[in-house]
Protein backbone atom coordinates (compact mmCIF):
# COMPACT_ATOMS: atom_id res chain seq x y z
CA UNK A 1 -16.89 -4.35 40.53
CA UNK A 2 -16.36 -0.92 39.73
CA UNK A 3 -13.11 0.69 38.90
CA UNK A 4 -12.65 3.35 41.66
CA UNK A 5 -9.76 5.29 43.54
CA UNK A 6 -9.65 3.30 47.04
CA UNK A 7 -8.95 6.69 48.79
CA UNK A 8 -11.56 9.16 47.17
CA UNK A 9 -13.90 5.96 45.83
CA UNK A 10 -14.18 8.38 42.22
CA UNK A 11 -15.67 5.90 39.67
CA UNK A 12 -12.52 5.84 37.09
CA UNK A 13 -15.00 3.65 34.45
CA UNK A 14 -18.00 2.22 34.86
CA UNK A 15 -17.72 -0.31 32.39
CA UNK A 16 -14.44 -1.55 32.86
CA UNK A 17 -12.18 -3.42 36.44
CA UNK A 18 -8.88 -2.55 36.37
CA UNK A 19 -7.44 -6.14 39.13
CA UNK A 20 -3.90 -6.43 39.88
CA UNK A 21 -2.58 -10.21 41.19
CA UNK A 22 0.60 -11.35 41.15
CA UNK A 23 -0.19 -14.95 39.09
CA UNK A 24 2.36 -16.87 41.41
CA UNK A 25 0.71 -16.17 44.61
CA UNK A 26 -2.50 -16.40 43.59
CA UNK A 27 -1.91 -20.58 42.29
CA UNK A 28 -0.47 -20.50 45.76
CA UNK A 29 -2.88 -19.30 47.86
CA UNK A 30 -5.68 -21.03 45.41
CA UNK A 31 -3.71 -24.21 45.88
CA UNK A 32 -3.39 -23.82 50.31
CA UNK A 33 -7.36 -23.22 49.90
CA UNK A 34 -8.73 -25.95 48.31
CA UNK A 35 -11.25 -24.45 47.28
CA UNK A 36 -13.30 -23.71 44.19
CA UNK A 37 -13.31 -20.57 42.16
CA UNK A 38 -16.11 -18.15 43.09
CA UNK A 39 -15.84 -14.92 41.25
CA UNK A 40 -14.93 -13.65 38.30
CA UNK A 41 -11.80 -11.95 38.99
CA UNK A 42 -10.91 -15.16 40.45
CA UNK A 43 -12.47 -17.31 37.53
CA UNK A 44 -9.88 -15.32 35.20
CA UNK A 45 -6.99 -15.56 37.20
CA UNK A 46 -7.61 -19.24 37.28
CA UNK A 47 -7.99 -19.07 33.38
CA UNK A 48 -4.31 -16.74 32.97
CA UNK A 49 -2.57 -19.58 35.34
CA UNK A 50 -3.98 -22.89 34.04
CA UNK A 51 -5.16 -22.17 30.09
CA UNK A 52 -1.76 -22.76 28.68
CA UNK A 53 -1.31 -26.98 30.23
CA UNK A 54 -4.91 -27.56 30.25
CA UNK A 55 -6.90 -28.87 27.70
CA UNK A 56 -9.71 -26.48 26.08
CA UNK A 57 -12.47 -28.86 27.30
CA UNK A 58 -10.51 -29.05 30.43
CA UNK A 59 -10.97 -25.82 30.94
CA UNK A 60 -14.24 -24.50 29.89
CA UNK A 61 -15.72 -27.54 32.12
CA UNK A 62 -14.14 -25.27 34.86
CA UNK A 63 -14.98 -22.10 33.72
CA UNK A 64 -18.19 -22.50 31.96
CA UNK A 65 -19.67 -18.98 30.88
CA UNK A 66 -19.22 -17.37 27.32
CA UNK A 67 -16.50 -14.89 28.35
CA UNK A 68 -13.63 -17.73 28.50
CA UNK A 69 -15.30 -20.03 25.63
CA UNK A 70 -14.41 -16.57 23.32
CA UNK A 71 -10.69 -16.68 25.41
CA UNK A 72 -10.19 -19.86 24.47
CA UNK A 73 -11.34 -19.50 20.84
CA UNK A 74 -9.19 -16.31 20.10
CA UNK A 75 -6.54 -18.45 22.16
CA UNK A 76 -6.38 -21.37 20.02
CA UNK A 77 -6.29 -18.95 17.16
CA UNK A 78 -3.54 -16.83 18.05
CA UNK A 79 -1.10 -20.55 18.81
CA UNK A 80 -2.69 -21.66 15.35
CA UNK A 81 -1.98 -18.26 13.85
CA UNK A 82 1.60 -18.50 15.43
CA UNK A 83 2.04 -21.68 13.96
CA UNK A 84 1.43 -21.41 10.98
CA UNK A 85 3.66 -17.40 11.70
CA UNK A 86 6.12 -19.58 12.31
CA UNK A 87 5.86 -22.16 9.22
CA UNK A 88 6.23 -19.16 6.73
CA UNK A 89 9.12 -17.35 7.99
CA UNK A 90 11.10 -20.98 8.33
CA UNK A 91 10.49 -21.15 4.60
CA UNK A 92 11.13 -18.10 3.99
CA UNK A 93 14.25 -17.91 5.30
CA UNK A 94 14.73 -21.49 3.78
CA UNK A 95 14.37 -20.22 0.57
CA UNK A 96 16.75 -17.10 1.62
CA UNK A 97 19.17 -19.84 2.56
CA UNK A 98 18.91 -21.43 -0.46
CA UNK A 99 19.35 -18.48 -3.29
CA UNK A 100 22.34 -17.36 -1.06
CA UNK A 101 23.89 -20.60 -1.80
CA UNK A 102 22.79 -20.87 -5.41
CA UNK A 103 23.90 -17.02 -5.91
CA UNK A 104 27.36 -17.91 -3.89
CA UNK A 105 27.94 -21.30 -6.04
CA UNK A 106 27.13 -19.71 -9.06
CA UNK A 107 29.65 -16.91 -8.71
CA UNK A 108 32.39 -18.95 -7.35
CA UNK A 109 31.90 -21.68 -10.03
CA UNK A 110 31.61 -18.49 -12.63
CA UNK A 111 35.25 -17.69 -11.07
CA UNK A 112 36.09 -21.07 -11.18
CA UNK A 113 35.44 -21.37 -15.29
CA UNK A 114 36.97 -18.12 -15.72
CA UNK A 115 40.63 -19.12 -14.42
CA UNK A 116 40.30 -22.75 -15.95
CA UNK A 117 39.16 -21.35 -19.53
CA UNK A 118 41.93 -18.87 -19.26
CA UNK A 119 44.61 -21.63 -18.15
CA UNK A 120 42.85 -23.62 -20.82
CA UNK A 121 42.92 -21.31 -23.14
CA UNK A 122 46.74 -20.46 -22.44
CA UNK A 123 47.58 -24.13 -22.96
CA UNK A 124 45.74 -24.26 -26.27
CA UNK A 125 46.69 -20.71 -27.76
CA UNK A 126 50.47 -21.79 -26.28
CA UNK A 127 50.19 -25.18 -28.20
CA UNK A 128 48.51 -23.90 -31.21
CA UNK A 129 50.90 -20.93 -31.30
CA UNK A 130 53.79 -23.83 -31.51
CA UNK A 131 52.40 -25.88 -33.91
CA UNK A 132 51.87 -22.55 -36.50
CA UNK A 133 55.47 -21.81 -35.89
CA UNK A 134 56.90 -24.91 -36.46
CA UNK A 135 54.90 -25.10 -39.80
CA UNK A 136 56.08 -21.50 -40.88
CA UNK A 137 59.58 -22.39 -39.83
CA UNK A 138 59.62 -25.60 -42.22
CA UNK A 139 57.97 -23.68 -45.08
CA UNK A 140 60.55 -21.23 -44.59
CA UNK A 141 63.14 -24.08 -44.67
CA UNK A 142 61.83 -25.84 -47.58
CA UNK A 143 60.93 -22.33 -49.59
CA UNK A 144 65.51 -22.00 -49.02
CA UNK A 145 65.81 -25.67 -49.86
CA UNK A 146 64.10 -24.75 -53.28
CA UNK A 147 65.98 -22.22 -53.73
CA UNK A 148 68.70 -24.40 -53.50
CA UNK A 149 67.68 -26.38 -55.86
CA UNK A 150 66.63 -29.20 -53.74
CA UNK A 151 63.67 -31.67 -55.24
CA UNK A 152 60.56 -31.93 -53.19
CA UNK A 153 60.82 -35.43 -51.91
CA UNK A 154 63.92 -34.28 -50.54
CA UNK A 155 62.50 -31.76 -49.16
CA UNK A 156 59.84 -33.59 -47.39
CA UNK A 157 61.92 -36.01 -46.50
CA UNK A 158 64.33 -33.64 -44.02
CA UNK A 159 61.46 -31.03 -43.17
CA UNK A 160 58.67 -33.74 -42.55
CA UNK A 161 55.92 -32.00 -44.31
CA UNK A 162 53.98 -33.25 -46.83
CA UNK A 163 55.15 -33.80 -50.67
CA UNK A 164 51.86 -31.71 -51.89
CA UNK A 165 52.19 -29.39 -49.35
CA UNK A 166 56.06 -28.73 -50.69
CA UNK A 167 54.94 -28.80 -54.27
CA UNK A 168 52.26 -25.96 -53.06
CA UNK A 169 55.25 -23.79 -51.79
């Protein structure tokens, strides 16, 4: 075959077929004939139609000449190659998946200790904060019950603090 203009029959390239087939109609026709495949054009159109369900062996038994044993070698490469494409992005994006949650539960959990430290520490600064009063409020009490002239198991006894702790004052 040469690749010529089928008006002027100019030689486009000498070293290179340009054949157009639409795929379907080819099986079709292939399939009314019955017959076997003769040339090459015809050899490859087989090979685009048929390569993808059939087996490699399959198929070079059909089309036995060097030209389709290298199609079916860069063929099996490019599904291997696709494979294993396809392998690395899932875990890729696997591993996207997963810092998103990590970086999501880490900030809403860092949110989370936040509000319960600060409730927390309400509650404790609230309860301390009480307890301090009430103790400056009885030393207060029992520093005017001294004055008074009160004796300091008396007052421990009415303030509830400790007899040391009164002697202290």
């Amino acid at each position: 075959f040469l690749c010529q203009d089928g008006q002027t029959g100019q030689v486009l390239h000498r070293d290179q077929c340009i054949v157009t087939m639409e795929l379907p109609v080819w099986s079709k026709w292939l399939k009314e004939q019955k017959s076997g495949i003769m040339e090459l054009s015809g050899q490859w159109l087989y090979f685009l139609t048929n390569a993808e369900g059939l087996d490699e062996h399959q198929l070079l038994e059909t089309l036995d000449s060097p030209e389709f044993k290298e199609a079916v070698e860069i063929m099996a490469g490019y599904t291997t190659e696709q494979k294993r494409r396809h392998a690395y992005d899932m875990r890729e994006n696997y591993q996207r998946i997963l810092a998103s949650f990590k970086r999501t539960g880490y900030d809403e959990g860092k949110a989370e200790g936040k509000a319960e430290g600060k409730a927390e520490g309400k509650a404790e600064g609230k309860a301390e904060g009480k307890a301090e009063g009430k103790a400056e409020g009885k030393a207060e009490i029992a520093l005017r019950m001294k004055a008074q002239g009160f004796s300091a198991g008396q007052i421990a006894d009415i303030t509830g603090m400790d007899q040391d702790a009164v002697d202290r004052l």
